[in-house]
N, C-alpha and C. Protein backbone atom coordinates (compact mmCIF):
# COMPACT_ATOMS: atom_id res chain seq x y z
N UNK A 1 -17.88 22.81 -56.88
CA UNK A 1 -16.52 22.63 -57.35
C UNK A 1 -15.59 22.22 -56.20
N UNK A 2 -15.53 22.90 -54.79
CA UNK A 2 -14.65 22.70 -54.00
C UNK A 2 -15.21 21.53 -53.67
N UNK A 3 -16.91 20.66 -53.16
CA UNK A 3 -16.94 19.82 -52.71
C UNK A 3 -16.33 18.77 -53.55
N UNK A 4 -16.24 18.47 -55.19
CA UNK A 4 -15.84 17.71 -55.95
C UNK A 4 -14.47 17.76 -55.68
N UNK A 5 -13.57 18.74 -55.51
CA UNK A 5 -11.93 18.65 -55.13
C UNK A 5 -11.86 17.89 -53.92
N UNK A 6 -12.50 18.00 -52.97
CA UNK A 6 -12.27 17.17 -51.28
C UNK A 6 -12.68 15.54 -51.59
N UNK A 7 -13.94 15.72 -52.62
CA UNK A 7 -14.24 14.22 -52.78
C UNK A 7 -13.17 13.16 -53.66
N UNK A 8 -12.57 13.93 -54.45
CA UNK A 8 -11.48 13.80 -55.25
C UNK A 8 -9.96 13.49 -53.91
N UNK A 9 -9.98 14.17 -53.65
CA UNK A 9 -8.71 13.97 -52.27
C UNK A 9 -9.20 12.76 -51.26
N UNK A 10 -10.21 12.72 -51.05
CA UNK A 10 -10.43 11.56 -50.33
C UNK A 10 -10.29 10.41 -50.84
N UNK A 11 -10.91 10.36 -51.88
CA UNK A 11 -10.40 8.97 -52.98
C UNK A 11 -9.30 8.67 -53.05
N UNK A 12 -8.40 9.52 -53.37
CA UNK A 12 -6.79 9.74 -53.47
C UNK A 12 -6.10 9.25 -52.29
N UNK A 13 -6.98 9.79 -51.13
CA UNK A 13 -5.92 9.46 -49.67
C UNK A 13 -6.51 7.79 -49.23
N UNK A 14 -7.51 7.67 -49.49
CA UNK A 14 -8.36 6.18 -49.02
C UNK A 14 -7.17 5.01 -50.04
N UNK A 15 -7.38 5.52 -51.79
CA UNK A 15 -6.81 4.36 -52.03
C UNK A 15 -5.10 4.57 -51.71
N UNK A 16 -4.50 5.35 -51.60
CA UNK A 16 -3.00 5.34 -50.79
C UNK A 16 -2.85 4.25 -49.71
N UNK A 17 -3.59 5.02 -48.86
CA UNK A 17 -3.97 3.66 -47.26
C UNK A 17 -4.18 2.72 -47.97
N UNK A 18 -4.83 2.20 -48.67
CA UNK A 18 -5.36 1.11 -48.97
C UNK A 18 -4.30 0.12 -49.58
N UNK A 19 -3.40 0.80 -50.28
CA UNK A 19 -2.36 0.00 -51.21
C UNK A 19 -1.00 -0.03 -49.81
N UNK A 20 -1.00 1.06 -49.29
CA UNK A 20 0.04 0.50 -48.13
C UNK A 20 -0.25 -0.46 -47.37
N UNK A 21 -1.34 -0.17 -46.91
CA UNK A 21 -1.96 -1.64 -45.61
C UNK A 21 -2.90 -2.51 -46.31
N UNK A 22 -2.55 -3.07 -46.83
CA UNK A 22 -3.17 -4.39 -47.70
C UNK A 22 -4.00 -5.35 -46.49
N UNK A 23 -4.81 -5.92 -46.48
CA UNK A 23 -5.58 -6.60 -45.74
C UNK A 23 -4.91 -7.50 -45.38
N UNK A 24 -4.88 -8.34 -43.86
CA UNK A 24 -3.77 -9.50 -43.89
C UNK A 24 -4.58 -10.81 -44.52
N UNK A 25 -3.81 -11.58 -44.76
CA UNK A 25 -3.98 -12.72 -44.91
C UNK A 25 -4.56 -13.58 -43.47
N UNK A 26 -5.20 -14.81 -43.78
CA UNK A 26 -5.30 -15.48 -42.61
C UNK A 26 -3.87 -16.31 -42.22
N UNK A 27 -2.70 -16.39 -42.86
CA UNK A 27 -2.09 -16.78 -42.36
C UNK A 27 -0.90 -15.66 -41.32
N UNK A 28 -1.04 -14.40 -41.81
CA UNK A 28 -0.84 -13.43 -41.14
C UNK A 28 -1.53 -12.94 -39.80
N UNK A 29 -2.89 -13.05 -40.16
CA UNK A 29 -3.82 -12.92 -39.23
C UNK A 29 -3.17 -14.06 -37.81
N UNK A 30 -3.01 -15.61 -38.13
CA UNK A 30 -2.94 -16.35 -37.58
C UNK A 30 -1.44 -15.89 -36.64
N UNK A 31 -0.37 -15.68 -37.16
CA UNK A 31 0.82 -15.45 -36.83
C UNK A 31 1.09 -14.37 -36.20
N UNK A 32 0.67 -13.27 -36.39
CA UNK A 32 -0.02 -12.22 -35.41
C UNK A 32 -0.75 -12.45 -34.06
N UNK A 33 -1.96 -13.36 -34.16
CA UNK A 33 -2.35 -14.16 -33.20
C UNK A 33 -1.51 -14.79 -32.29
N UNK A 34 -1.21 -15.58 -32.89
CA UNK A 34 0.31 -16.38 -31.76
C UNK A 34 1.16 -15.81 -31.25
N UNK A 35 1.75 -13.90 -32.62
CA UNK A 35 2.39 -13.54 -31.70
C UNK A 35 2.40 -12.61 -30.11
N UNK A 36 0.83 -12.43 -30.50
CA UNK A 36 0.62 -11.82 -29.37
C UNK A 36 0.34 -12.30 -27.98
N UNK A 37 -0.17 -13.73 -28.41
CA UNK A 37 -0.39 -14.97 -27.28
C UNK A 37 0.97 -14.82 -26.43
N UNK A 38 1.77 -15.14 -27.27
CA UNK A 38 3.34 -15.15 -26.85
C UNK A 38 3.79 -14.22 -26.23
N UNK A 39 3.34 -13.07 -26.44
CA UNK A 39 3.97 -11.44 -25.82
C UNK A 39 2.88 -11.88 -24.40
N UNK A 40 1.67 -12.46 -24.43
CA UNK A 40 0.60 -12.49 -23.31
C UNK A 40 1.59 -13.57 -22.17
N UNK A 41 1.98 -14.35 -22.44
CA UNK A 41 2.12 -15.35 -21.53
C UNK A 41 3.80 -15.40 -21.07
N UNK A 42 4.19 -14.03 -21.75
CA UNK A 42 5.58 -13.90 -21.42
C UNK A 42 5.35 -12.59 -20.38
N UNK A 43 4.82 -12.06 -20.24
CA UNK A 43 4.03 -10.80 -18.92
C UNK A 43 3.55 -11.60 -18.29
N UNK A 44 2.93 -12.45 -18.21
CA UNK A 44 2.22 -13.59 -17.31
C UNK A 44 3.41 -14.12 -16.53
N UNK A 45 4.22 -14.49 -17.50
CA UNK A 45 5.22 -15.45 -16.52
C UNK A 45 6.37 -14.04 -15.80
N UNK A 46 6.86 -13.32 -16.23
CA UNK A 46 6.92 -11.84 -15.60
C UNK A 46 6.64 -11.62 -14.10
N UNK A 47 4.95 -11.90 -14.28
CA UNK A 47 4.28 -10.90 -13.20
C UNK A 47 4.46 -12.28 -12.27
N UNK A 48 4.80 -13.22 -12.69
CA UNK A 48 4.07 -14.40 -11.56
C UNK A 48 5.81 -14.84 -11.05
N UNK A 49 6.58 -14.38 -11.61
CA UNK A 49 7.66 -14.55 -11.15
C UNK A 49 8.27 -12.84 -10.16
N UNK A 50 7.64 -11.88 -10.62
CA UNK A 50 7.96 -10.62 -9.48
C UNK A 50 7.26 -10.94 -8.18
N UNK A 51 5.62 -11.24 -8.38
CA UNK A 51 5.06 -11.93 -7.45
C UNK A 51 5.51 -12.91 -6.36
N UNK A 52 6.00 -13.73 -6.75
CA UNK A 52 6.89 -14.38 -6.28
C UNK A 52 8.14 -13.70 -5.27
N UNK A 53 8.87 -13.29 -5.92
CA UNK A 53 9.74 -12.50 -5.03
C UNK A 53 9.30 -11.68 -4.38
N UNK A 54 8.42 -10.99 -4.34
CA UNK A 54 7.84 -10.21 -3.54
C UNK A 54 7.29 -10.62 -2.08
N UNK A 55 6.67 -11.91 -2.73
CA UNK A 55 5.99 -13.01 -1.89
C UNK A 55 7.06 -12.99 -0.41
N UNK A 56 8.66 -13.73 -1.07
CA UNK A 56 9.36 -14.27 -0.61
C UNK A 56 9.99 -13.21 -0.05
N UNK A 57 10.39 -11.75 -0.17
CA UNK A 57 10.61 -10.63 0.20
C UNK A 57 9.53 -10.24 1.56
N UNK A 58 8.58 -10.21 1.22
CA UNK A 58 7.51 -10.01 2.57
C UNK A 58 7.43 -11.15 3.63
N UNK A 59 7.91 -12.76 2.85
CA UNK A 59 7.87 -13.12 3.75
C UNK A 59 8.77 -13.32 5.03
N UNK A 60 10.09 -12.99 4.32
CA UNK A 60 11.29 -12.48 4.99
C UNK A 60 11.26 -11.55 5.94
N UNK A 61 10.80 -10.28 5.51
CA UNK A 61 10.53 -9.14 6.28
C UNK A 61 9.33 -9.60 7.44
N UNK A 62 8.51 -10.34 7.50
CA UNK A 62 7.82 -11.18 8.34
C UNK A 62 8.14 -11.91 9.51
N UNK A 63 9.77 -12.53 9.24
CA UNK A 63 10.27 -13.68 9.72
C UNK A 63 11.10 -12.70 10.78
N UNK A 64 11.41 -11.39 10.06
CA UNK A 64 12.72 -10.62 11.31
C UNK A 64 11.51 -10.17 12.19
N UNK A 65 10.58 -9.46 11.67
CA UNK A 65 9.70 -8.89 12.41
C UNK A 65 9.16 -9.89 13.59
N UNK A 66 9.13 -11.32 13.06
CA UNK A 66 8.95 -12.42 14.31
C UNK A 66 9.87 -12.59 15.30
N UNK A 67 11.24 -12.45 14.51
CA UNK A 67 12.62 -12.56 15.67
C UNK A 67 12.67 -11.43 17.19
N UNK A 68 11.99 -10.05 16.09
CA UNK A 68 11.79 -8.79 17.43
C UNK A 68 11.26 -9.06 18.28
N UNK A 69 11.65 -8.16 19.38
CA UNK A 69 11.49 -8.34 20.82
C UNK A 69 10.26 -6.56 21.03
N UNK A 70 10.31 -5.97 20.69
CA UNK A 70 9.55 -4.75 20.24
C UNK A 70 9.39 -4.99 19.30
N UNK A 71 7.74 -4.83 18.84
CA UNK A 71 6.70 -4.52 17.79
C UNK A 71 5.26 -3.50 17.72
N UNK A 72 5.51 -3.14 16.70
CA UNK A 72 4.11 -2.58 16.74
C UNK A 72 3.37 -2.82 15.59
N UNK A 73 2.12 -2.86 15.87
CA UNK A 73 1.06 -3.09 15.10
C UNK A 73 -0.04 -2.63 14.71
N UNK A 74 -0.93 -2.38 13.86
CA UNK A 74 -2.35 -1.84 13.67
C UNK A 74 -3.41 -2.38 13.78
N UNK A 75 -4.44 -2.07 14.34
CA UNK A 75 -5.85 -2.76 14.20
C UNK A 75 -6.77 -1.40 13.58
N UNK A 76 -7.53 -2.21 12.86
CA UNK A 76 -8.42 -1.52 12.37
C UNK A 76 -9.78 -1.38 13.28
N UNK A 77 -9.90 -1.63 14.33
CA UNK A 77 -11.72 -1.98 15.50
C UNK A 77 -10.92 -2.71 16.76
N UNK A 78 -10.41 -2.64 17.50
CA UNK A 78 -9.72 -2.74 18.84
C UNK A 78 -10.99 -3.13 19.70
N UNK A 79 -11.69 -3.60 19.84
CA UNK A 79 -12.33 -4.31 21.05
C UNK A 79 -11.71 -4.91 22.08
N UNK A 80 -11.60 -5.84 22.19
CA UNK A 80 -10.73 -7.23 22.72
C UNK A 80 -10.10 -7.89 22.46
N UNK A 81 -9.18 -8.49 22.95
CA UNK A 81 -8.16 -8.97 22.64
C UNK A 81 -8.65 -10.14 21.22
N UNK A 82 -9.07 -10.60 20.91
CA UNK A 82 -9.34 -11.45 19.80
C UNK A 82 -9.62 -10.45 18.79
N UNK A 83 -9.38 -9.19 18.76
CA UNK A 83 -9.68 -8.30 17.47
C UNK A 83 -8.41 -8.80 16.47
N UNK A 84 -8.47 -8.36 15.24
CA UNK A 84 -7.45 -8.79 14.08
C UNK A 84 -6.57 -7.52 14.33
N UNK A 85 -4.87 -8.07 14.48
CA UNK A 85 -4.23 -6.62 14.31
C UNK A 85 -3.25 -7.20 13.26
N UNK A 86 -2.21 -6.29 12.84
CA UNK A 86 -1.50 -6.52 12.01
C UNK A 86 -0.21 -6.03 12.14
N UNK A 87 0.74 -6.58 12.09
CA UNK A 87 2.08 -5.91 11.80
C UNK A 87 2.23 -4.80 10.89
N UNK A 88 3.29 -4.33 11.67
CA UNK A 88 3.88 -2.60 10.95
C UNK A 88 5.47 -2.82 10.71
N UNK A 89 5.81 -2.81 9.00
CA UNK A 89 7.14 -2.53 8.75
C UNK A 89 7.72 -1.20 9.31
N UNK A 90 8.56 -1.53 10.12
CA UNK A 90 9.42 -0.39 10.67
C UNK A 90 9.64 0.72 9.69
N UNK A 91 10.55 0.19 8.49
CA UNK A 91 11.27 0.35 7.59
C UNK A 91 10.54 1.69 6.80
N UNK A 92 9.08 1.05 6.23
CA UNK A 92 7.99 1.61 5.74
C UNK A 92 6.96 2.25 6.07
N UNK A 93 7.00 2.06 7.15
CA UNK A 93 5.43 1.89 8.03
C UNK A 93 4.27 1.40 7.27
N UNK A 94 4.32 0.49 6.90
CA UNK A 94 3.11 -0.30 6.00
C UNK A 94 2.54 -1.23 6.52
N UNK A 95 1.78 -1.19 6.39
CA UNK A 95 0.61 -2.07 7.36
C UNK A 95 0.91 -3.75 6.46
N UNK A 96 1.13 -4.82 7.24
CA UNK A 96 1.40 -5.73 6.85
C UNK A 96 0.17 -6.97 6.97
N UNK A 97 -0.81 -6.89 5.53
CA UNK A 97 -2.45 -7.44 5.84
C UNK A 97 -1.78 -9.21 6.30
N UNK A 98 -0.98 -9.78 5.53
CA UNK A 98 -0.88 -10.99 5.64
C UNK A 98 -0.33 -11.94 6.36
N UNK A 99 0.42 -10.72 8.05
CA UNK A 99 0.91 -10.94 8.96
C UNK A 99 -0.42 -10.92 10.15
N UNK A 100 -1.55 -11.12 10.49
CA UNK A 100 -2.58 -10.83 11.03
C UNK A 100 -2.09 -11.99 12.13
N UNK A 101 -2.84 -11.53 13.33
CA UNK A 101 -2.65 -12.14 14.71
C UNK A 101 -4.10 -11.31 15.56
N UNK A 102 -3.98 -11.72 16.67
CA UNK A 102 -4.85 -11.14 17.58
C UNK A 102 -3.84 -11.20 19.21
N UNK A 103 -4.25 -9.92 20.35
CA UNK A 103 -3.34 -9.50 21.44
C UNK A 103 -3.13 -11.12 22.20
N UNK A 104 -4.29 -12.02 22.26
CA UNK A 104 -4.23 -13.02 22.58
C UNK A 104 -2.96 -14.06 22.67
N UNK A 105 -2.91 -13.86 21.25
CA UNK A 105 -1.68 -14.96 20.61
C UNK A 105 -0.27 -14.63 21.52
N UNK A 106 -0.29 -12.96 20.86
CA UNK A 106 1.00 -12.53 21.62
C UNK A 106 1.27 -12.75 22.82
N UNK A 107 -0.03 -12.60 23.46
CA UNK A 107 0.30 -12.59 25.35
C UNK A 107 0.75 -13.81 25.82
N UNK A 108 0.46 -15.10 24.58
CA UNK A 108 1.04 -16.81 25.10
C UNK A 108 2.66 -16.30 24.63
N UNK A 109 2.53 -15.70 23.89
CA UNK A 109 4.28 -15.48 23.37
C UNK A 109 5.30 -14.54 24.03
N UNK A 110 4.67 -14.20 25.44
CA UNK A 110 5.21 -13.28 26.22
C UNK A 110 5.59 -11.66 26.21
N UNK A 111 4.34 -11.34 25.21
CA UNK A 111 4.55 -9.94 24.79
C UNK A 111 3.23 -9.45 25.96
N UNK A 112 3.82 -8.09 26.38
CA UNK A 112 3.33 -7.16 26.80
C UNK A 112 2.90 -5.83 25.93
N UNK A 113 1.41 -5.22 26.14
CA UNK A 113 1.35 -4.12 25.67
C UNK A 113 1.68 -2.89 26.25
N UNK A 114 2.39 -2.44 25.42
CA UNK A 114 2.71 -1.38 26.38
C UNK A 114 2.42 0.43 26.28
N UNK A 115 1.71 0.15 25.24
CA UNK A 115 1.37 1.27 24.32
C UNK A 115 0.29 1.42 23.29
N UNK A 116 -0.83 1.69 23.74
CA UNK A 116 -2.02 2.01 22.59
C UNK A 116 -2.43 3.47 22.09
N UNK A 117 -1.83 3.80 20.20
CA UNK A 117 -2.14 5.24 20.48
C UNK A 117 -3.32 4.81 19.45
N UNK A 118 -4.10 5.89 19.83
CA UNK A 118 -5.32 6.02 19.17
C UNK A 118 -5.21 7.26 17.45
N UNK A 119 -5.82 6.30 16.45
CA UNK A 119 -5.25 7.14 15.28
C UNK A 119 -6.19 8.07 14.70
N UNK A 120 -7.63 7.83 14.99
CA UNK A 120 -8.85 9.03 14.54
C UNK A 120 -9.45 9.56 15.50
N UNK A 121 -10.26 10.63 14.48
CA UNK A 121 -10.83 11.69 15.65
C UNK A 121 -12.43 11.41 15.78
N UNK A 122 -12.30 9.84 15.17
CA UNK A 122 -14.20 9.28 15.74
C UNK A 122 -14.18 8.86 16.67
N UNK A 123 -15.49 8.75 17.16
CA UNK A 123 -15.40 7.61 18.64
C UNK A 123 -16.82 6.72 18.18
N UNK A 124 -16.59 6.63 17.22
CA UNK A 124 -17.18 5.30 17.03
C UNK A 124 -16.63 4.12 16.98
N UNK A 125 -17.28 2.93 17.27
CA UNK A 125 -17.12 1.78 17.76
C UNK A 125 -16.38 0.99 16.64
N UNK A 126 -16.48 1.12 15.48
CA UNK A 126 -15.95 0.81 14.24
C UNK A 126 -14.93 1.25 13.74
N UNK A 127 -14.52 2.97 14.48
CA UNK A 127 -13.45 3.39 13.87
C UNK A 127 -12.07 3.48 15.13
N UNK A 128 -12.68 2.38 15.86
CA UNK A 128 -11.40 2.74 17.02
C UNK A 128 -9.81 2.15 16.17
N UNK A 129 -9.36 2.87 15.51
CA UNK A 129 -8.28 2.70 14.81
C UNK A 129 -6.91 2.77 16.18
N UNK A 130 -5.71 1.56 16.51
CA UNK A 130 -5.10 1.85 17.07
C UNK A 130 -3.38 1.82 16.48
N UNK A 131 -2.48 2.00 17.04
CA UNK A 131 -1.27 1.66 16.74
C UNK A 131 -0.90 1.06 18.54
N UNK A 132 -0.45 -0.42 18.52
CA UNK A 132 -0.25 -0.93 19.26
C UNK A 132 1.17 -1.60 19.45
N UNK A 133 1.64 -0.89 20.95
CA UNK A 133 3.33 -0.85 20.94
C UNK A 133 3.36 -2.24 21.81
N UNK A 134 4.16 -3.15 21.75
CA UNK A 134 4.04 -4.33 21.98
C UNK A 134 5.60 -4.57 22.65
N UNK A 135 5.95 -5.14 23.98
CA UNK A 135 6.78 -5.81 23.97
C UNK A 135 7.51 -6.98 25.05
N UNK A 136 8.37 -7.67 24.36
CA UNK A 136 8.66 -9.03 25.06
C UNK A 136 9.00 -8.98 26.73
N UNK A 137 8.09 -9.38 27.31
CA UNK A 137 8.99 -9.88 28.47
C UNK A 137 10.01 -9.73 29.48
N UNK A 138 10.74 -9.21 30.29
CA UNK A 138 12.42 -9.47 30.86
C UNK A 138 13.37 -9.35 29.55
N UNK A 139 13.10 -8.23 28.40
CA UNK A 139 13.66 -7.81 27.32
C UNK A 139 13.98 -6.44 27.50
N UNK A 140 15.56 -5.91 27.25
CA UNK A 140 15.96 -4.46 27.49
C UNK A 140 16.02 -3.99 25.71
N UNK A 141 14.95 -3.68 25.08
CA UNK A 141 14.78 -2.99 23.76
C UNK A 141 15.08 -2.19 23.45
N UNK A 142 15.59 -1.44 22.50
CA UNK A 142 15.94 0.03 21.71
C UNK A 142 14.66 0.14 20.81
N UNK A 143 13.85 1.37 21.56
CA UNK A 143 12.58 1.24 21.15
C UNK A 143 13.32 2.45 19.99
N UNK A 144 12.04 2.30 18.62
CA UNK A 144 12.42 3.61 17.91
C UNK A 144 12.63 4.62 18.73
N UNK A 145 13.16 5.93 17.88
CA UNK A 145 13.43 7.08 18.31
C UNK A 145 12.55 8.02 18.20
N UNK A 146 11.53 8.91 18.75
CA UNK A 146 10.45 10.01 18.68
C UNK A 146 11.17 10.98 19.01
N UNK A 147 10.68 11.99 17.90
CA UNK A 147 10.72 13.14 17.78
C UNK A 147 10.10 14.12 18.36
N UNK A 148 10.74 14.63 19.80
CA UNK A 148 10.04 15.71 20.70
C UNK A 148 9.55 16.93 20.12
N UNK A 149 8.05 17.19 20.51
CA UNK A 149 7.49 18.48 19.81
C UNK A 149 8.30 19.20 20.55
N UNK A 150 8.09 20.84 20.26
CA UNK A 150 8.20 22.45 20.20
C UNK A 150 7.27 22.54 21.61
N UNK A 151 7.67 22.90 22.72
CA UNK A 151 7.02 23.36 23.53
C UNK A 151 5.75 24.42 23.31
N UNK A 152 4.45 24.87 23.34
CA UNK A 152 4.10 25.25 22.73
C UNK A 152 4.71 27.11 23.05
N UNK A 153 4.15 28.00 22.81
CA UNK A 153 4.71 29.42 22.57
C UNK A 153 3.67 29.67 23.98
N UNK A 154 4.58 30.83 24.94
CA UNK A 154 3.70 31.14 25.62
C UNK A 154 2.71 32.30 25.50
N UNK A 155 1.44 32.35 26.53
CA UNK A 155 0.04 32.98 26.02
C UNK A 155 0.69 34.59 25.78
N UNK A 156 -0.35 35.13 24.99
CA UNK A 156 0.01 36.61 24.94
C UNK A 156 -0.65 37.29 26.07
N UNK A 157 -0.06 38.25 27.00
CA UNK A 157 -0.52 38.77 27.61
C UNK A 157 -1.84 39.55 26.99
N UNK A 158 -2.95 40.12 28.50
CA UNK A 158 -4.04 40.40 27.86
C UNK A 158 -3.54 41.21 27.75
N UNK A 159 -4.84 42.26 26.72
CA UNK A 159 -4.49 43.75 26.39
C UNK A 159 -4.75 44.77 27.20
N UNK A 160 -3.89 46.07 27.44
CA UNK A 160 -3.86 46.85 28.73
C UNK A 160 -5.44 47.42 28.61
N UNK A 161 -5.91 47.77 29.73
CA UNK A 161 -7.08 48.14 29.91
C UNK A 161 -7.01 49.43 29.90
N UNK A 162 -8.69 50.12 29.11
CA UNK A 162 -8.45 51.60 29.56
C UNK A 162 -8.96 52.33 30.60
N UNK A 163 -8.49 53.75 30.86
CA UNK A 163 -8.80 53.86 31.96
C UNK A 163 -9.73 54.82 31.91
N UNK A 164 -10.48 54.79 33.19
CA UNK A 164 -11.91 55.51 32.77
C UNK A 164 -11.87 56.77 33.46
C-alpha cells in the first residue's frame, strides 16, 4: 500500500516537472547556444583586455624600476654572473619573472653589487636562493629602511652550586 502511494507521488511530481520544463525546441536550443557563445566571448574579450592592462601596468612598474639607481633582485641558482636574476617590486616584494637579466648586463650598466643575502637553509648547489642588493655607480641612494632586531636577552646566570 505505502509502496503504491510513493509510486503514485512520483508520477505526480515527474509529470509536474515535466509540464513546467517542456523540452526546448531546436530553435531554442539554437538561441541558447548563441547565447552562451556570446556570454563566452564577452569574458574573453574581458580577460584579454585586464590582461592587457596589467601587461601595461607591469610594464610601467618595469620602466621606474629601470630609471633606479638602487635595486634588488632574486635569483633562483646564483653561480656566476650569467645566472638568470630577476627584479623585485619594492612596493610588493614580488618577484618580477618577465624582467630577467643576468649580474653581467648590469655591471656594463654601471651597477655594483653590493649585497648578497642568502634566502635558504640548503647548501645545495640548486638551492642557492639569493636576494641581490645592486647599485649604480658615483650614486648617493636612499637605500630602503631595515628594521633593527632586539638585542638578544642576556645569558642566565649559572645555577648556585651546592656545597658539600
Amino acid at each position: 500500500m505505502i509502496n503504491l502511494l510513493l509510486i503514485i507521488a512520483a508520477v505526480y511530481l515527474y509529470r509536474r516537472y515535466k509540464k513546467a520544463n517542456p523540452p526546448l525546441t531546436p530553435e531554442q536550443k539554437e538561441e541558447l547556444r548563441k547565447e552562451q557563445e556570446a556570454q563566452r566571448e564577452k569574458e574573453s574579450q574581458e580577460r584579454k583586455k585586464r590582461e592587457a592592462e596589467l601587461k601595461k601596468a607591469r610594464q610601467a612598474m618595469l620602466d621606474s624600476i629601470e630609471q633606479s639607481n638602487y635595486r634588488v633582485y632574486f635569483s633562483h641558482s646564483l653561480v656566476n654572473e650569467e645566472s638568470e636574476i630577476h627584479p623585485i617590486d619594492g612596493s610588493t616584494n614580488d618577484v618580477i619573472i618577465e624582467g630577467k637579466t643576468n649580474l653581467k648586463e648590469l655591471y656594463a650598466q654601471g651597477f655594483r653589487l653590493t649585497k648578497a643575502e642568502k634566502t635558504g637553509a640548503s647548501a645545495q648547489l640548486d638551492a642557492f636562493n639569493f636576494l641581490l642588493h645592486l647599485e649604480r655607480d658615483g650614486q648617493k641612494v636612499a637605500k630602503p629602511k631595515t628594521v633593527k632586531k632586539a638585542p638578544p636577552p642576556p645569558p642566565l646566570p649559572p645555577p648556585p652550586m651546592k656545597k658539600s
